[in-house]
Protein backbone atom coordinates (compact mmCIF):
# COMPACT_ATOMS: atom_id res chain seq x y z
CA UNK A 1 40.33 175.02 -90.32
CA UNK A 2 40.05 176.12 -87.21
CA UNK A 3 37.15 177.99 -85.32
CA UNK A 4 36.79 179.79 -82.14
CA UNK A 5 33.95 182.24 -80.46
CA UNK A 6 32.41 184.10 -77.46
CA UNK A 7 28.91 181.93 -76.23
CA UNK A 8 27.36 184.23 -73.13
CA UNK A 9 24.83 183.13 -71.29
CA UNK A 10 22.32 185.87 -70.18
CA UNK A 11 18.57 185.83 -68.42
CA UNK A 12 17.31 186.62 -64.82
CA UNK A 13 18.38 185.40 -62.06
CA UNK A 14 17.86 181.84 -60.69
CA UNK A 15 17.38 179.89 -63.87
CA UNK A 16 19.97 177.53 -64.23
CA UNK A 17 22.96 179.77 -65.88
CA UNK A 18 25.76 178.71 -63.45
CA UNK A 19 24.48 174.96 -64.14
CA UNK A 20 24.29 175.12 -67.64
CA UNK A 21 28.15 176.93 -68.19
CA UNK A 22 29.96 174.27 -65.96
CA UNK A 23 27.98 171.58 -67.83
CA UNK A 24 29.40 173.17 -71.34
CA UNK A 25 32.38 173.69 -69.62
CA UNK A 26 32.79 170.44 -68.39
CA UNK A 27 34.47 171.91 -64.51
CA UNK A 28 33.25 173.67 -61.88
CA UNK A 29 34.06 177.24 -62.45
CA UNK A 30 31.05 179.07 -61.61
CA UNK A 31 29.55 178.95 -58.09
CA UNK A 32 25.68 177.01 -57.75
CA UNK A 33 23.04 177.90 -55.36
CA UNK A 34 19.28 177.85 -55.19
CA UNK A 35 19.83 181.26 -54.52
CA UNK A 36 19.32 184.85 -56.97
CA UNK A 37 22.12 186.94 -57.31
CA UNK A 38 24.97 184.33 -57.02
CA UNK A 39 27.17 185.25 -59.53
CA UNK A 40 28.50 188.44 -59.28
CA UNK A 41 30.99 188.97 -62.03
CA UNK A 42 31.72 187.49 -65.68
CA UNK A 43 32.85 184.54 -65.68
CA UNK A 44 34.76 183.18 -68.33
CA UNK A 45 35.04 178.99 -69.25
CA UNK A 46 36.97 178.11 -72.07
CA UNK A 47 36.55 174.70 -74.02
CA UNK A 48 39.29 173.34 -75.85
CA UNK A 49 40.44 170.29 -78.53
CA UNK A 50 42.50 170.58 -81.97
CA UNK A 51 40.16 172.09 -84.07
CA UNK A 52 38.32 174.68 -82.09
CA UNK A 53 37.91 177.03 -78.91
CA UNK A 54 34.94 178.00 -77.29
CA UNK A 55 35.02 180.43 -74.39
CA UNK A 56 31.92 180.01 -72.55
CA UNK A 57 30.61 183.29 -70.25
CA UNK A 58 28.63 183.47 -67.75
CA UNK A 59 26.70 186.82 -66.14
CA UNK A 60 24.86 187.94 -63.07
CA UNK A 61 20.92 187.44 -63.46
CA UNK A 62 19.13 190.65 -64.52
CA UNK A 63 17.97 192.60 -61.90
CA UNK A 64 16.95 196.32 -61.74
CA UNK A 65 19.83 197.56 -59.06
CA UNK A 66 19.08 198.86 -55.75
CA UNK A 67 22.66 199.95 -54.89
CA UNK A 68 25.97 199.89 -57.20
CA UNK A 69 26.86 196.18 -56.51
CA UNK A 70 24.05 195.66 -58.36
CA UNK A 71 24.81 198.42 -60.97
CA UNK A 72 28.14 196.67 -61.43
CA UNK A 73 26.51 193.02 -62.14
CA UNK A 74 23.78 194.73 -64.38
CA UNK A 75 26.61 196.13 -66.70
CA UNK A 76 28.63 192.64 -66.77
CA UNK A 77 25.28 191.31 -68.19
CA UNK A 78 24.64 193.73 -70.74
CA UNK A 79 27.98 193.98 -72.27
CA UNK A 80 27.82 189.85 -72.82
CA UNK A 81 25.32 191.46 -75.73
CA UNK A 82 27.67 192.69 -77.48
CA UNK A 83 30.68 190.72 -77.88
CA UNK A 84 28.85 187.38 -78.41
CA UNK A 85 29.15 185.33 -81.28
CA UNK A 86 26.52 183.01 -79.54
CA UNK A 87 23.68 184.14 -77.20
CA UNK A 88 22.19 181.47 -75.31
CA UNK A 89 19.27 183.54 -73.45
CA UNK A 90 18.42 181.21 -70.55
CA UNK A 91 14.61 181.18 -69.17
CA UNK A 92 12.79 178.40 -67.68
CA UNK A 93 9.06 177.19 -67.22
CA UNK A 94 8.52 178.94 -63.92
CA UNK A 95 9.30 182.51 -65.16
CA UNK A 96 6.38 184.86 -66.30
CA UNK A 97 8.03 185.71 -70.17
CA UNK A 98 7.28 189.27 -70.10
CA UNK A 99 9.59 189.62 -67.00
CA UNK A 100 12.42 192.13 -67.45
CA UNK A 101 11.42 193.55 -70.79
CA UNK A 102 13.49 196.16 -71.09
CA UNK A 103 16.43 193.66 -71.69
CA UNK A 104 14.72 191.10 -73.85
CA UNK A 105 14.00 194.10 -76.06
CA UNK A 106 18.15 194.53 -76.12
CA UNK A 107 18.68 190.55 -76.70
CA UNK A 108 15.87 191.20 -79.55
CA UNK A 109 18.08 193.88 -80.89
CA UNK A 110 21.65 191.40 -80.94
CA UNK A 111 23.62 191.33 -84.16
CA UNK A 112 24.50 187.36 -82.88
CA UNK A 113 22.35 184.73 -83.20
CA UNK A 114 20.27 183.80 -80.00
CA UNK A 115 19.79 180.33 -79.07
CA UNK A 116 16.62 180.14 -76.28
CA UNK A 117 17.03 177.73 -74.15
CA UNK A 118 13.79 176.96 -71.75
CA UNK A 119 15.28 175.27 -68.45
CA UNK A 120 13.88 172.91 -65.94
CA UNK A 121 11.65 171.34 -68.32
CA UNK A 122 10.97 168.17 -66.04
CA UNK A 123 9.00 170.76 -64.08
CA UNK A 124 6.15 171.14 -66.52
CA UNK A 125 4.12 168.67 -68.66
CA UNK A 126 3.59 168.84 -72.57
CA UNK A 127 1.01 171.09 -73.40
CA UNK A 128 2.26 173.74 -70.59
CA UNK A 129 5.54 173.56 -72.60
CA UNK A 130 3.91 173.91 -76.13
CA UNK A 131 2.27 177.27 -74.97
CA UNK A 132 5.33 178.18 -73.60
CA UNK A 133 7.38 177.71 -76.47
CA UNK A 134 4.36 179.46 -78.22
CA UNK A 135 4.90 182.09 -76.34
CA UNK A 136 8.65 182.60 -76.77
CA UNK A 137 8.09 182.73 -80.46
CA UNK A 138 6.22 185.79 -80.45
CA UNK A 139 8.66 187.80 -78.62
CA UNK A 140 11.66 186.39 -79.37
CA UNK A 141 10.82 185.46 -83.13
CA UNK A 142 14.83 184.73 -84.15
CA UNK A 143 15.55 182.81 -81.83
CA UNK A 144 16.30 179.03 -82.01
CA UNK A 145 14.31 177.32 -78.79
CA UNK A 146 15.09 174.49 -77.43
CA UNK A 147 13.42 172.64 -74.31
CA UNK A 148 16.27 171.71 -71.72
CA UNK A 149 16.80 170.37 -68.24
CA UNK A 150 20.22 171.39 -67.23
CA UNK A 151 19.92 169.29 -63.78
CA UNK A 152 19.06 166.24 -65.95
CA UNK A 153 21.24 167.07 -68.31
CA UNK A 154 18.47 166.71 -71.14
CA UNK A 155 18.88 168.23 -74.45
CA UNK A 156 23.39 169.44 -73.53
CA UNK A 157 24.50 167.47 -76.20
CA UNK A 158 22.10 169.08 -79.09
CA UNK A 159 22.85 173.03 -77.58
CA UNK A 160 26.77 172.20 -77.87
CA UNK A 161 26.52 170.75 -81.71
CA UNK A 162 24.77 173.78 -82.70
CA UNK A 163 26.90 175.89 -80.93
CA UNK A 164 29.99 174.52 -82.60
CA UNK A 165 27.79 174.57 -85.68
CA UNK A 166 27.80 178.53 -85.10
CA UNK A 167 30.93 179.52 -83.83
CA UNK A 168 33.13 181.58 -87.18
CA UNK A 169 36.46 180.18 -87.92
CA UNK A 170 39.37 181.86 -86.33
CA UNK A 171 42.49 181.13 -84.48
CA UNK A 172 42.05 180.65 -80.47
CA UNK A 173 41.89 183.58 -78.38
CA UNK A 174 43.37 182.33 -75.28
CA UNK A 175 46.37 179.66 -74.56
CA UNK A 176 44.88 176.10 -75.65
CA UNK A 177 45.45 174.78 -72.14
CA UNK A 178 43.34 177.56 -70.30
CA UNK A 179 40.31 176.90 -68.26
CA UNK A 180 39.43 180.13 -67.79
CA UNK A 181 40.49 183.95 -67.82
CA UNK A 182 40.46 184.17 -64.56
CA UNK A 183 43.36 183.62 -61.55
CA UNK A 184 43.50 180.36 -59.17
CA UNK A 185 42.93 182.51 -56.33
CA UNK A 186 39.14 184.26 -58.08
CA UNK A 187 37.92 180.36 -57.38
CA UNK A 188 38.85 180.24 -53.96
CA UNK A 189 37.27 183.74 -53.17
CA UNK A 190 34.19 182.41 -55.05
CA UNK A 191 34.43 178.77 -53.44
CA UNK A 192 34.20 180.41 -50.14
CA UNK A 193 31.40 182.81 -51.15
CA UNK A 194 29.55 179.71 -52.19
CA UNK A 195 29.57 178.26 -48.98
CA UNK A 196 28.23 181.19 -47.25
CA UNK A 197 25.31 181.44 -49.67
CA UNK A 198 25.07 177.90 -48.63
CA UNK A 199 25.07 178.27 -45.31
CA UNK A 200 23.74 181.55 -43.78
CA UNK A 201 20.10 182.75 -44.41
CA UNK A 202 18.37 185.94 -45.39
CA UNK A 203 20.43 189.03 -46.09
CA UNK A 204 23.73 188.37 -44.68
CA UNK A 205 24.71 186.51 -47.84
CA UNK A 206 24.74 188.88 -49.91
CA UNK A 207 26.32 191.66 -47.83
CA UNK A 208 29.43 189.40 -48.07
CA UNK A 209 32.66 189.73 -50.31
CA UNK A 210 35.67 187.49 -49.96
CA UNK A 211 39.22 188.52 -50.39
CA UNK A 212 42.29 186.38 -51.05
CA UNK A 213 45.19 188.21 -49.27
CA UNK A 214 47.89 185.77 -49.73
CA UNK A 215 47.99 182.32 -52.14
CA UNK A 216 51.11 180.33 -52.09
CA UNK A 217 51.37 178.03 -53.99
CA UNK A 218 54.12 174.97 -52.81
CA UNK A 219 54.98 171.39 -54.09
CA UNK A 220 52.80 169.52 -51.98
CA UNK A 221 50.40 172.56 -50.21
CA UNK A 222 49.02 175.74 -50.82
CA UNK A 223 48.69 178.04 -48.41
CA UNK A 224 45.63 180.77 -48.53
CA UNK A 225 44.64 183.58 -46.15
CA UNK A 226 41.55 184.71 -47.03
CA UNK A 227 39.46 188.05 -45.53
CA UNK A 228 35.32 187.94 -45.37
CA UNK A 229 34.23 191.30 -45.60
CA UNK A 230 30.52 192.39 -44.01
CA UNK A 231 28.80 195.25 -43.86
CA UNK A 232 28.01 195.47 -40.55
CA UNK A 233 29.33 194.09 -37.20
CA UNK A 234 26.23 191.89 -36.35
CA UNK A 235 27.19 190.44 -39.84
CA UNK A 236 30.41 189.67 -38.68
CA UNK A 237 28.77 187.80 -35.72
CA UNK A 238 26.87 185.89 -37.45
CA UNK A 239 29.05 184.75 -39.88
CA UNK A 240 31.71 184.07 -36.60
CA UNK A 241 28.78 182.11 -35.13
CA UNK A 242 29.25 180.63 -31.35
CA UNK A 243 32.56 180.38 -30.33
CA UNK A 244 33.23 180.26 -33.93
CA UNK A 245 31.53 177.19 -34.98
CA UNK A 246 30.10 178.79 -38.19
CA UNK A 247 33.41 180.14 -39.36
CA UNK A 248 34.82 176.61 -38.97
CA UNK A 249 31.98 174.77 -40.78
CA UNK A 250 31.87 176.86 -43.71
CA UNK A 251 35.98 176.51 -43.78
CA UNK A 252 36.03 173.28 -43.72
CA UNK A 253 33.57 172.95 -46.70
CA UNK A 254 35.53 175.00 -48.64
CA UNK A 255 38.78 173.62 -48.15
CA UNK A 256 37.44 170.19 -49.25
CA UNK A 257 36.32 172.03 -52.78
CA UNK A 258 39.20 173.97 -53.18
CA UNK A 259 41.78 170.73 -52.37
CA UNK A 260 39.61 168.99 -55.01
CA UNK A 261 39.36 171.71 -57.26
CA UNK A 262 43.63 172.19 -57.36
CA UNK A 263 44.01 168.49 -56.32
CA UNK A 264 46.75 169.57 -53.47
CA UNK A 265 46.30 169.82 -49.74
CA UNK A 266 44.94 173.57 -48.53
CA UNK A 267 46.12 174.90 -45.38
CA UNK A 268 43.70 177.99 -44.91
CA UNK A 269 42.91 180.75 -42.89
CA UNK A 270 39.97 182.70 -42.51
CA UNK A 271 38.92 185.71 -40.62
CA UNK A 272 35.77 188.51 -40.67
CA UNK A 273 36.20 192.21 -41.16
CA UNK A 274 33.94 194.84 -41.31
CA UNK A 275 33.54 197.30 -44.19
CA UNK A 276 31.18 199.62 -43.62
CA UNK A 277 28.18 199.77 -46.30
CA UNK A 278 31.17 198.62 -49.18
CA UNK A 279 28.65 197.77 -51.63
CA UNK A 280 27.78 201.55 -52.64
CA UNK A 281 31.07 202.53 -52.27
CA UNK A 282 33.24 202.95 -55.67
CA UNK A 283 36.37 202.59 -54.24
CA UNK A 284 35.77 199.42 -52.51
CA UNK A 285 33.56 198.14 -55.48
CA UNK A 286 36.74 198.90 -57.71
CA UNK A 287 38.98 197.46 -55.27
CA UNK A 288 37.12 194.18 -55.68
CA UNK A 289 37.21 194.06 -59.90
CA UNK A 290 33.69 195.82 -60.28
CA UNK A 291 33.29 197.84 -63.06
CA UNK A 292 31.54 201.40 -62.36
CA UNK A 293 31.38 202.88 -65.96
């Protein structure tokens, strides 16, 4: 017997998502900020051992969209709805729980079954928590809840024995020695991005896309050119920085992740282009794997 299944991992943004799939996953393969909006596409992590696969997703945190970037991360979220065979809906005890209702109503409306998981628990006290949970149970009345604290790593061990416990037999879906759906050179585009969330402040962040334009891959070395695109040529200044002491720094902390990440020494370029207003613009949207359907 075998088994094998989809698990997505939906809710708004900033609650813990990224944290939670690379726990389940057991590797880093989704980028974590204290920032909203980090990720940006779907993300797939796939478990594997003898008797079962479970490919882990994570999506962007719902958001109503102000320009098609947004559009683009709204639709990766709501099509994890579909093609789940787990839901894990991800809150926390900061969040107000009628916030975004329109797309709890669609999680209330899933054929799968929905596992609720209520993050950052170490943040509240008993009887908060009790009223919360209270609370959940009214509008989310199939749901399984369970209390968690991803950061502490409290409660991981019960969410991923149930979710085996859930998961249909079937033969795997992907080879058994894949991490994830995605290329080696998606990780060092998102690596990168990382470390400008990191970094930089305020709306330049988010204005940024990074582009691998060559990844070769030798013996001993790899050797990456990669392209940040901006918006806007004070972007591109600021992400330069003085004589190009911000480039470097953010370089050289994502070199260190990405020679750890494919355990080989990186040799890596970097430079800053401007794109004029790319994220409402479907060509360079599609250019960058965003769907515009």
């Amino acid at each position: 017997m075998h088994k094998s299944g989809f698990v997505n991992i939906v809710g708004n943004p900033n609650v813990g998502k990224s944290t939670l799939m690379n726990l389940l996953v057991g590797e880093k393969v989704s980028i974590i900020t204290s920032k909203a909006q980090t990720t940006r596409h779907r993300i797939l992590g796939i478990v594997n051992t003898e008797e079962y696969q479970i490919v882990y997703s994570d999506t962007p945190g719902v958001l109503r969209p102000n320009y098609k970037l947004q559009e683009s991360m709204l639709g990766f979220s709501q099509s994890a709805l579909s093609d789940a065979d787990v839901l894990l809906y991800m809150t926390d005890v900061v969040e107000k729980t009628d916030k975004n209702e329109e797309f709890l109503q669609k999680v209330q409306q899933a054929d799968a079954p929905v596992l609720l998981l209520i993050n950052k628990i170490d943040q509240t006290n008993q009887k908060e928590l009790e009223e919360l949970v209270a609370k959940w149970k009214d509008l989310l009345p199939k749901a399984e809840i369970y209390p968690i604290s991803a950061l502490n790593k409290f409660n991981i061990d019960i969410i991923k024995k149930r979710i085996l416990d859930l998961i249909p037999e079937s033969p795997p879906y992907f080879e058994k020695d894949a991490l994830t759906d995605r290329p080696a050179r998606f990780f060092v585009t998102e690596t990168i991005r990382e470390k400008i969330l990191l970094y930089y402040q305020k709306e330049v962040p988010y204005a940024v896309e990074v582009v691998v334009e060559e990844f070769k891959e030798e013996k001993d070395i790899i050797n990456i050119r990669a392209l940040i695109i901006v918006e806007r040529d004070t972007q591109k200044g600021i992400i330069i920085g003085h004589k190009g002491a911000a480039l470097k720094k953010v370089a050289t902390m994502a070199r260190k992740d990405i020679e750890r990440f494919f355990n080989k020494k990186i040799f890596m370029e970097i430079f800053v282009k401007v794109e004029k207003d790319w994220r409402s613009r479907d060509n360079i949207l599609r250019q960058f794997g965003y769907r515009l359907d």
